[in-house]
Protein backbone atom coordinates (compact mmCIF):
# COMPACT_ATOMS: atom_id res chain seq x y z
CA UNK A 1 -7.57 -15.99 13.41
CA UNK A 2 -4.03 -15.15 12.78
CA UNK A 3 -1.26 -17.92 12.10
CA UNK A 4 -0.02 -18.72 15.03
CA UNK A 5 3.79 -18.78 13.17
CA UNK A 6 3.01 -15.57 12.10
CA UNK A 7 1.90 -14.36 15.87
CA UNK A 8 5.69 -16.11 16.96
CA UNK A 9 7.98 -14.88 14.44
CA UNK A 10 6.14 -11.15 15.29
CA UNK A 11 6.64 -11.35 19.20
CA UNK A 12 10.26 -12.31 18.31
CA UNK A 13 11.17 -9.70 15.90
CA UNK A 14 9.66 -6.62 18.40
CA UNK A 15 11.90 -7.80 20.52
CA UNK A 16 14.92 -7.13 18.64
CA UNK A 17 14.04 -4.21 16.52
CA UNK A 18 11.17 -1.36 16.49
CA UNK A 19 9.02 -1.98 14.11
CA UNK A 20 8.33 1.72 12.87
CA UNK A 21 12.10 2.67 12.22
CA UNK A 22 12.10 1.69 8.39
CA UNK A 23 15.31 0.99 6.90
CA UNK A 24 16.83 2.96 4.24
CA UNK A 25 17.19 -0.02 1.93
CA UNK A 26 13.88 -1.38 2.42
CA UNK A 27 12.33 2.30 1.75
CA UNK A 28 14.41 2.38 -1.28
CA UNK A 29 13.10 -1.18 -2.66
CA UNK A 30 9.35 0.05 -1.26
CA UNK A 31 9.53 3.09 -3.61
CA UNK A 32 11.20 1.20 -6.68
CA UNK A 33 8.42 -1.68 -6.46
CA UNK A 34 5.46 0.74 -5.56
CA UNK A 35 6.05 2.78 -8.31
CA UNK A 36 7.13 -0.09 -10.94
CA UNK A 37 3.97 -1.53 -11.60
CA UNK A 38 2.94 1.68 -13.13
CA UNK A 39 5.69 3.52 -14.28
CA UNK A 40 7.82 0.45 -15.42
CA UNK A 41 10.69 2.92 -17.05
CA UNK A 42 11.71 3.57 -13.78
CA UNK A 43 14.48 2.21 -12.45
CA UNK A 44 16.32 0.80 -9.35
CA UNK A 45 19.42 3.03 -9.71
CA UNK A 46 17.46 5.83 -10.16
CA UNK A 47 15.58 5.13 -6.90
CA UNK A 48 18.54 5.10 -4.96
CA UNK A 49 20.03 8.19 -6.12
CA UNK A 50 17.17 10.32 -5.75
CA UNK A 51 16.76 9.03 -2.17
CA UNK A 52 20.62 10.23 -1.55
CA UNK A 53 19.94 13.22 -2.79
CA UNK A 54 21.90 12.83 -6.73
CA UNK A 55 19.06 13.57 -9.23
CA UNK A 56 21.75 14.82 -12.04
CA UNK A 57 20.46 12.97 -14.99
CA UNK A 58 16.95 12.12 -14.17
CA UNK A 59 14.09 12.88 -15.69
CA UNK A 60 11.95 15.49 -13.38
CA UNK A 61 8.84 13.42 -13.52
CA UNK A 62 10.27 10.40 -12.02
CA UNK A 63 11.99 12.49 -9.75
CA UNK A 64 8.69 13.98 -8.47
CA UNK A 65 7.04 10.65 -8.17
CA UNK A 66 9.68 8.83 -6.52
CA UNK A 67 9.88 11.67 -3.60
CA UNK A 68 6.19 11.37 -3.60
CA UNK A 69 6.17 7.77 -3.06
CA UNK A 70 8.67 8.53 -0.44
CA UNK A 71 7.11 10.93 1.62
CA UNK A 72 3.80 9.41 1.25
CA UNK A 73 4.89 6.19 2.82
CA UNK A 74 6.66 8.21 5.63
CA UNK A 75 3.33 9.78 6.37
CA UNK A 76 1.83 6.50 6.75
CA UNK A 77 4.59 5.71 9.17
CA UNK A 78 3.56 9.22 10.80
CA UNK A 79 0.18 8.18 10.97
CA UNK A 80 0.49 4.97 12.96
CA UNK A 81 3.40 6.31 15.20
CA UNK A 82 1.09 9.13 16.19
CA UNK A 83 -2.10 7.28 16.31
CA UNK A 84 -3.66 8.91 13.27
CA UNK A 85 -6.84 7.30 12.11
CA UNK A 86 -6.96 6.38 8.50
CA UNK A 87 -10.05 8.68 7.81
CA UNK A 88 -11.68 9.87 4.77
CA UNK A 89 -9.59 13.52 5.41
CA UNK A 90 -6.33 11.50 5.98
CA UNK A 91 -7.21 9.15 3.10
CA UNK A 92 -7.41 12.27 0.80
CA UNK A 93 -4.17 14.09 2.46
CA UNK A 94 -2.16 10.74 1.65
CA UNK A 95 -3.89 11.03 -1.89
CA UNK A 96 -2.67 14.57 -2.40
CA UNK A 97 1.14 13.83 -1.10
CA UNK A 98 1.18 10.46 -4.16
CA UNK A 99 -0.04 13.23 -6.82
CA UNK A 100 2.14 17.11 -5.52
CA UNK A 101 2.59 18.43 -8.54
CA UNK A 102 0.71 16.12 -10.60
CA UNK A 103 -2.54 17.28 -12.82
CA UNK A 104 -4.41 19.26 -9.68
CA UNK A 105 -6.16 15.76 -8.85
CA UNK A 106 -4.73 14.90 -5.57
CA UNK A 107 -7.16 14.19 -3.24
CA UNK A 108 -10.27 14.48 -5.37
CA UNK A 109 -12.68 11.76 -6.01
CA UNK A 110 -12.61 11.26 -10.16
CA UNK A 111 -15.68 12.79 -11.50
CA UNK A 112 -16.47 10.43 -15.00
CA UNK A 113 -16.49 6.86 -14.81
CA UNK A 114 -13.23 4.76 -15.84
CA UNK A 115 -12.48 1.28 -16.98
CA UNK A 116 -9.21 -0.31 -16.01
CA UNK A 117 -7.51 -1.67 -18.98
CA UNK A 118 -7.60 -6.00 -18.89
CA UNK A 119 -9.60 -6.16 -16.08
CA UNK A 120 -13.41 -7.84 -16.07
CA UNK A 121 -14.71 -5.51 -13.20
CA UNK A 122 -15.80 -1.98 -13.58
CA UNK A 123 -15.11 0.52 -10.87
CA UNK A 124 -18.83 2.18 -9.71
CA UNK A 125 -19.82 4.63 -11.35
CA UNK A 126 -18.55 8.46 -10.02
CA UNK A 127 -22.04 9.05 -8.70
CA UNK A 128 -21.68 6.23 -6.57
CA UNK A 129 -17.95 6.84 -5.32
CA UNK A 130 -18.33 8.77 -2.40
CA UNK A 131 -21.54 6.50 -0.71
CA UNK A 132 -19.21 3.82 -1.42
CA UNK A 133 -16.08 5.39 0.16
CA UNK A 134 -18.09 6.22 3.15
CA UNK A 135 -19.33 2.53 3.75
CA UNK A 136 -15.81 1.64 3.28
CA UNK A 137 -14.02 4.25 5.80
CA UNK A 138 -16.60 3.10 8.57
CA UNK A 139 -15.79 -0.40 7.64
CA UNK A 140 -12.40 0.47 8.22
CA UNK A 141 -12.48 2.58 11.27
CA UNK A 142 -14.54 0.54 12.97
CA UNK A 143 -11.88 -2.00 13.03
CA UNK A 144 -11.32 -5.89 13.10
CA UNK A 145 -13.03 -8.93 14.58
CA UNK A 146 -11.38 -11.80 15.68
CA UNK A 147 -10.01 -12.15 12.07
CA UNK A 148 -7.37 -9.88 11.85
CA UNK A 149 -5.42 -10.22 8.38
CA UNK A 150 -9.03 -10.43 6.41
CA UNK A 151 -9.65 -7.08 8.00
CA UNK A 152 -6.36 -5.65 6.77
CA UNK A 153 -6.89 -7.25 3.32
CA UNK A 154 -10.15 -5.96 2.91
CA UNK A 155 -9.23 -2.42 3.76
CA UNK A 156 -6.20 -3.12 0.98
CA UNK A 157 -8.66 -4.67 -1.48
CA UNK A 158 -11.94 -2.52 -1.36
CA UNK A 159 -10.30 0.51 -1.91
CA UNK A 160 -8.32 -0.59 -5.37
CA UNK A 161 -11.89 -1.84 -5.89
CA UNK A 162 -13.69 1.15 -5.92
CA UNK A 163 -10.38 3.24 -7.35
CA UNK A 164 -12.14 6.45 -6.05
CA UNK A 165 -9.40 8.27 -7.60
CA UNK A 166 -8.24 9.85 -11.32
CA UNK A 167 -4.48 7.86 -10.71
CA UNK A 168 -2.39 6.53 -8.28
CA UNK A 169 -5.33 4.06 -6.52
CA UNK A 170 -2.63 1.06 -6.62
CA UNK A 171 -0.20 3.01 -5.12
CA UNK A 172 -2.52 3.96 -2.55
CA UNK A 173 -4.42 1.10 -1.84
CA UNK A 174 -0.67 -1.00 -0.86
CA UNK A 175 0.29 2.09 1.11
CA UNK A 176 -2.87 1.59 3.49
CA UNK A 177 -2.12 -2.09 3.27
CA UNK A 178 0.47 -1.15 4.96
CA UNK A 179 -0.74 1.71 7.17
CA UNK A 180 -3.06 -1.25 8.64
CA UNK A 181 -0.22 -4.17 8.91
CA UNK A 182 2.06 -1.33 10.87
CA UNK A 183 -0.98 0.08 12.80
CA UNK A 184 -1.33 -3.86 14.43
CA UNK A 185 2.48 -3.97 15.08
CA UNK A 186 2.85 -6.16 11.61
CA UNK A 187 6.16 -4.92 9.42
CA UNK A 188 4.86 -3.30 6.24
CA UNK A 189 5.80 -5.67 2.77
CA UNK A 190 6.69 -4.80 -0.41
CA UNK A 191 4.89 -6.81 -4.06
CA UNK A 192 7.97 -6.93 -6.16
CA UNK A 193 7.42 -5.91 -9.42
CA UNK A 194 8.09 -9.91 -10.54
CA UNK A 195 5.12 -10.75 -8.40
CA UNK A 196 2.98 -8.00 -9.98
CA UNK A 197 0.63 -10.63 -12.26
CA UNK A 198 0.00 -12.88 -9.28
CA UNK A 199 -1.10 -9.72 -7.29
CA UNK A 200 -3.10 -8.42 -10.04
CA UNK A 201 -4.65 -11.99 -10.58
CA UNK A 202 -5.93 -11.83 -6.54
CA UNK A 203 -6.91 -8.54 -7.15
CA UNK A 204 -9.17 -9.66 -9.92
CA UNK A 205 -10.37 -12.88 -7.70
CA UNK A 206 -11.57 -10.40 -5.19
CA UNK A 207 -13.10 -7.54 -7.75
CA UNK A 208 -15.09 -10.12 -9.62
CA UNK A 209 -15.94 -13.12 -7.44
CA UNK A 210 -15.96 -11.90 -3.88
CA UNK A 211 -13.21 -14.07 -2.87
CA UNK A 212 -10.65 -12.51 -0.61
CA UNK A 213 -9.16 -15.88 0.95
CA UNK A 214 -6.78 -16.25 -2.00
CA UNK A 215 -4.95 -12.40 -1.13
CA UNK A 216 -4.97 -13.31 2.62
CA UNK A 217 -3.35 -16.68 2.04
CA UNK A 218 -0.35 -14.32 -0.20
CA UNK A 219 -0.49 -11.66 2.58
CA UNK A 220 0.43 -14.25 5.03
CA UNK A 221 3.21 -15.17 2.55
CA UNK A 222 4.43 -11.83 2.52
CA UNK A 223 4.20 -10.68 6.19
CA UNK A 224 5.81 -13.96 6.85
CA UNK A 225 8.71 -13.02 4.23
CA UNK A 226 9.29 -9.66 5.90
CA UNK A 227 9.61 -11.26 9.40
CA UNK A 228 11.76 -13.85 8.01
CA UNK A 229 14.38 -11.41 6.41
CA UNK A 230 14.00 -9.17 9.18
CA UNK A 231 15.27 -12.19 11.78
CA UNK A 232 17.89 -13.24 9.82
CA UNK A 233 19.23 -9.83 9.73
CA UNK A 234 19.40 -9.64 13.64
CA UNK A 235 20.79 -12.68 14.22
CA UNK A 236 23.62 -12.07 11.33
């Protein structure tokens, strides 16, 4: 069941704002964060001045990944104002708008098998990928019991599991976290960069031992965060 704060603090905050017009400054810190984990050159400043348009300086790659980043999370937004299911197509599509102009990969399952560098679980074999990605979209479309946030988490946390892709599988995985948190009138969240081992750590919890209470107990924490900013805003 959902945290009954939680439920509170959301019935209070759509009543003062709409949930799916996303601030500049919170896309801004989105992108920086999203990208940071991976790309850890890039910076703030740079963030904001390719999102006003001022790219004078900057190195085209980051450029290109930062307007990716961008427009991909503005699909999801898309997406959820539209009612757009997150299906294996739509998956993909959001795939190929995190890697335009990137290696010809976007939107392709990987086709060798990958470790991930200082983690104990290995991603299934390429073989496997796409009977696992299809046990995980029906999982996903067929939507949540009566225990909404393990649902989201789940959909969040299988994905990076699998990492069905060449690159870009974090970045995607927290942009359906969020696709799911706006899709049940949630506000999406952003993992700062500074909270980027702790994430990582539930990550591994979940890859290895099966245990997804520890992520749902921080996904609380940040869901309850993003309220909590948002309310103090409105009443400021």
């Amino acid at each position: 069941m959902v945290d009954g704060e939680l439920l509170m603090m959301r019935s209070e905050a759509k009543k003062k704002i709409d949930l799916l017009n996303i601030p500049i400054d919170f896309m801004i810190e989105q992108t920086f964060n999203g990208l940071s984990f991976e790309y850890d050159a890039i910076t703030r400043e740079e963030v904001e001045k390719v999102f006003h348009g001022t790219t004078e300086g900057i190195d085209e790659k980051r450029i290109i990944l930062i307007n990716n980043h961008k427009n991909a999370f503005y699909q999801v937004v898309k997406m959820v104002r539209e009612g757009i299911l997150m299906d294996e197509d739509n998956l993909k599509d959001l795939h190929q708008i995190l890697m335009d102009g990137f290696k010809g990969i976007g939107g392709l399952y990987r086709n060798v098998d990958i470790s991930i560098k200082g983690s104990n679980h290995t991603p299934p074999s390429h073989i496997k990928v796409y009977d696992r990605m299809k046990k995980y979209i029906a999982y996903c479309l067929e939507g949540p019991d009566d225990d909404l946030f393990k649902y989201i988490s789940y959909c969040h946390l299988q994905l990076a599991k699998i990492h069905p892709f060449l690159d870009g599988n974090g970045r995607l995985a927290r942009l359906v976290l969020n696709y799911y948190l706006l899709k049940y009138d949630f506000l999406p969240v952003i993992v700062t960069y500074e909270e980027r081992h702790k994430y990582f750590k539930l990550l591994e919890e979940f890859k290895v031992n099966k245990n997804i209470n520890p992520f749902i107990e921080f996904l609380v924490e940040l869901e309850k965060r993003a309220l909590q900013n948002v309310l103090a805003k409105t009443e400021s």
